[in-house]
Protein backbone atom coordinates (compact mmCIF):
# COMPACT_ATOMS: atom_id res chain seq x y z
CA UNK A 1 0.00 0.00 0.00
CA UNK A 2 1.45 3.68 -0.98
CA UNK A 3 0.96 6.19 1.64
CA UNK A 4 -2.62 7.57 1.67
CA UNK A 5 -4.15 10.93 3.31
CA UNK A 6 -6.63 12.99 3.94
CA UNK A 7 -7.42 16.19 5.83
CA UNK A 8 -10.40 16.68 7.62
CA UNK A 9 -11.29 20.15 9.40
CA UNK A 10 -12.98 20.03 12.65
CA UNK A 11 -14.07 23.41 14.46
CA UNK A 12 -16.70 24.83 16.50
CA UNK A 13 -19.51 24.22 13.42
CA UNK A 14 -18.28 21.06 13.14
CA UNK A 15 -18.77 18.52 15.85
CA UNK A 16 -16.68 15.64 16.93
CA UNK A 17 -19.30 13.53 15.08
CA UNK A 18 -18.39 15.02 12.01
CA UNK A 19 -14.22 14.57 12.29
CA UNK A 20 -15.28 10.49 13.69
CA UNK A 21 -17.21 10.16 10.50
CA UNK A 22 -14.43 12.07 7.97
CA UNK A 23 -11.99 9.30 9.87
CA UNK A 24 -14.77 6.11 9.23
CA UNK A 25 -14.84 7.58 5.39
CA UNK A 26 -10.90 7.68 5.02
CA UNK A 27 -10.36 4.36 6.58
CA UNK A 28 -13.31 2.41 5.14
CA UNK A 29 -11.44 3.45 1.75
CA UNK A 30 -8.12 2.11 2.46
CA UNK A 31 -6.70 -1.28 0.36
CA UNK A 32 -6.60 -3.27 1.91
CA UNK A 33 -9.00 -2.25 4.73
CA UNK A 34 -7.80 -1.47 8.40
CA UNK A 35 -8.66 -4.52 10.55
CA UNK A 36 -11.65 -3.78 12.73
CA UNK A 37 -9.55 -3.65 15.81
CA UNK A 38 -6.94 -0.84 14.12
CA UNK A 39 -10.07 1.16 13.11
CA UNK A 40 -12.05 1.29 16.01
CA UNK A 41 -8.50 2.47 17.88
CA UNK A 42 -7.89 5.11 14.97
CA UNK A 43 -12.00 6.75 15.60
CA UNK A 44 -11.32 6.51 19.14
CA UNK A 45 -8.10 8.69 18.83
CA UNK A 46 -9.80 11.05 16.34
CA UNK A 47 -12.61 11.72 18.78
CA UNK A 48 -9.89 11.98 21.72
CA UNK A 49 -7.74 14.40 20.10
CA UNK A 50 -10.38 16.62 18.18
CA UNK A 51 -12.10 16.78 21.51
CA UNK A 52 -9.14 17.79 23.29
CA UNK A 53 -8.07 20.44 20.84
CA UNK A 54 -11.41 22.04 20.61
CA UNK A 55 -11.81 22.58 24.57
CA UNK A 56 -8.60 23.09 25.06
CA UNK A 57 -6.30 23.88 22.34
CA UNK A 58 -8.19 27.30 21.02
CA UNK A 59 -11.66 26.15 19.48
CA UNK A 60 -10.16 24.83 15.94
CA UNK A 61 -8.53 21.91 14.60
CA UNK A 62 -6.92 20.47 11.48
CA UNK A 63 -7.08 16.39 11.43
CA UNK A 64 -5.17 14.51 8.87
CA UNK A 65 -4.95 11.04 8.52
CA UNK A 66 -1.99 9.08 6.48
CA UNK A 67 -1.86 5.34 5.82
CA UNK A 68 1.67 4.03 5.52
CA UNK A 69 2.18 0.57 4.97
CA UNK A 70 3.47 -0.47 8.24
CA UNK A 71 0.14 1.64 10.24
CA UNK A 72 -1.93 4.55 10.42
CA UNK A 73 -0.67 8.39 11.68
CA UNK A 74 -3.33 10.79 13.35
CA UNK A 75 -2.41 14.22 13.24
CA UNK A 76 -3.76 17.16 15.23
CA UNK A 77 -3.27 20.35 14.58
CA UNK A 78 -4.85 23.78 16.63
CA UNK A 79 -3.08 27.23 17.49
CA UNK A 80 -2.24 26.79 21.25
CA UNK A 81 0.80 27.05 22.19
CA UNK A 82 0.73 24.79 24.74
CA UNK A 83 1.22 20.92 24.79
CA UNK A 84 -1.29 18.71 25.91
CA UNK A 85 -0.67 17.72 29.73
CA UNK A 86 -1.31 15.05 31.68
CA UNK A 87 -3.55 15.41 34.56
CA UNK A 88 -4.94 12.73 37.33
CA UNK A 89 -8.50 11.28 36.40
CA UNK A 90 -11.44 12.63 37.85
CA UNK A 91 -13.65 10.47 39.01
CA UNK A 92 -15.62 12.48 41.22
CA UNK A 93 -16.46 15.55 39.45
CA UNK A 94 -16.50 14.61 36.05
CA UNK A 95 -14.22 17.27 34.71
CA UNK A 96 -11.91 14.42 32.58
CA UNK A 97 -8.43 13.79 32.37
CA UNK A 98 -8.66 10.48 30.96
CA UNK A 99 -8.18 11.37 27.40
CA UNK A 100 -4.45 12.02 26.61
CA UNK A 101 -3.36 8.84 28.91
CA UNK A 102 -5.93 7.04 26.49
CA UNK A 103 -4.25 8.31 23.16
CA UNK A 104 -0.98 7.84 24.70
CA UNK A 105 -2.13 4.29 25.76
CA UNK A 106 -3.67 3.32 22.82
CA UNK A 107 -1.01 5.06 20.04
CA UNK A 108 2.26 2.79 19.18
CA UNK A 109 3.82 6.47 19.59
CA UNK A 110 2.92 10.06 19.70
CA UNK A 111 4.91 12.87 19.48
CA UNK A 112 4.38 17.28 20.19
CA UNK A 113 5.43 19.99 17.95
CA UNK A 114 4.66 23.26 19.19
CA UNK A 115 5.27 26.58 16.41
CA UNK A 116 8.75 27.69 16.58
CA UNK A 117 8.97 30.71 18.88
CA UNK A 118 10.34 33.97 17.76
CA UNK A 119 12.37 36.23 19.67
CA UNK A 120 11.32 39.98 19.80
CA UNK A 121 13.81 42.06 19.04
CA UNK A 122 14.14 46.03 20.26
């Protein structure tokens, strides 16, 4: 298999739903097909890290999805500046927590690149 992709954009308008959906679409047209098990794992990603990003990383996202022919990559993309941080479960108040450990449980690896910063100069 070459290396497929496709970008999907997720924002405010859009819903979760909708960037689950553009990820069923892209992976139901992959040859040959994701096994069940590596598809379910990519939609629950998707809908982790669109989630994330739209509550916390600024409102918008950018998802792309490339097939390689040894797996599947799931980018995110949104304008914070900040990486995503671990925090303890909550399992009292319901305010989450469980999402990034998830990703980070469930992805073979994933990586942060935060913008380059630039230096103000007088």
């Amino acid at each position: 298999m070459d290396a497929m992709s496709v970008n999907a954009v997720a924002h405010p308008a859009v819903s979760v739903a909708a960037a689950r959906r553009s990820a069923r679409d892209f992976l139901d047209a992959l040859v040959p097909p994701a096994t069940a098990e590596a598809a379910d794992t990519v939609i629950l990603v998707v809908s982790e890290l669109v989630t994330n990003a739209l509550l916390h990383g600024g409102g918008t996202c950018a998802v792309q999805l490339t097939a390689h022919p040894g797996g599947l990559e799931v980018a995110v993309h949104d304008p914070s500046p900040q990486p995503p941080r671990m925090r303890t479960p909550d399992l009292i108040d319901g305010t989450g927590g469980f999402g990034w450990p998830m990703v980070n449980h469930l992805a073979h690896r994933t990586a942060v690149t935060l913008p380059a910063r630039t230096a103000a100069r007088p």
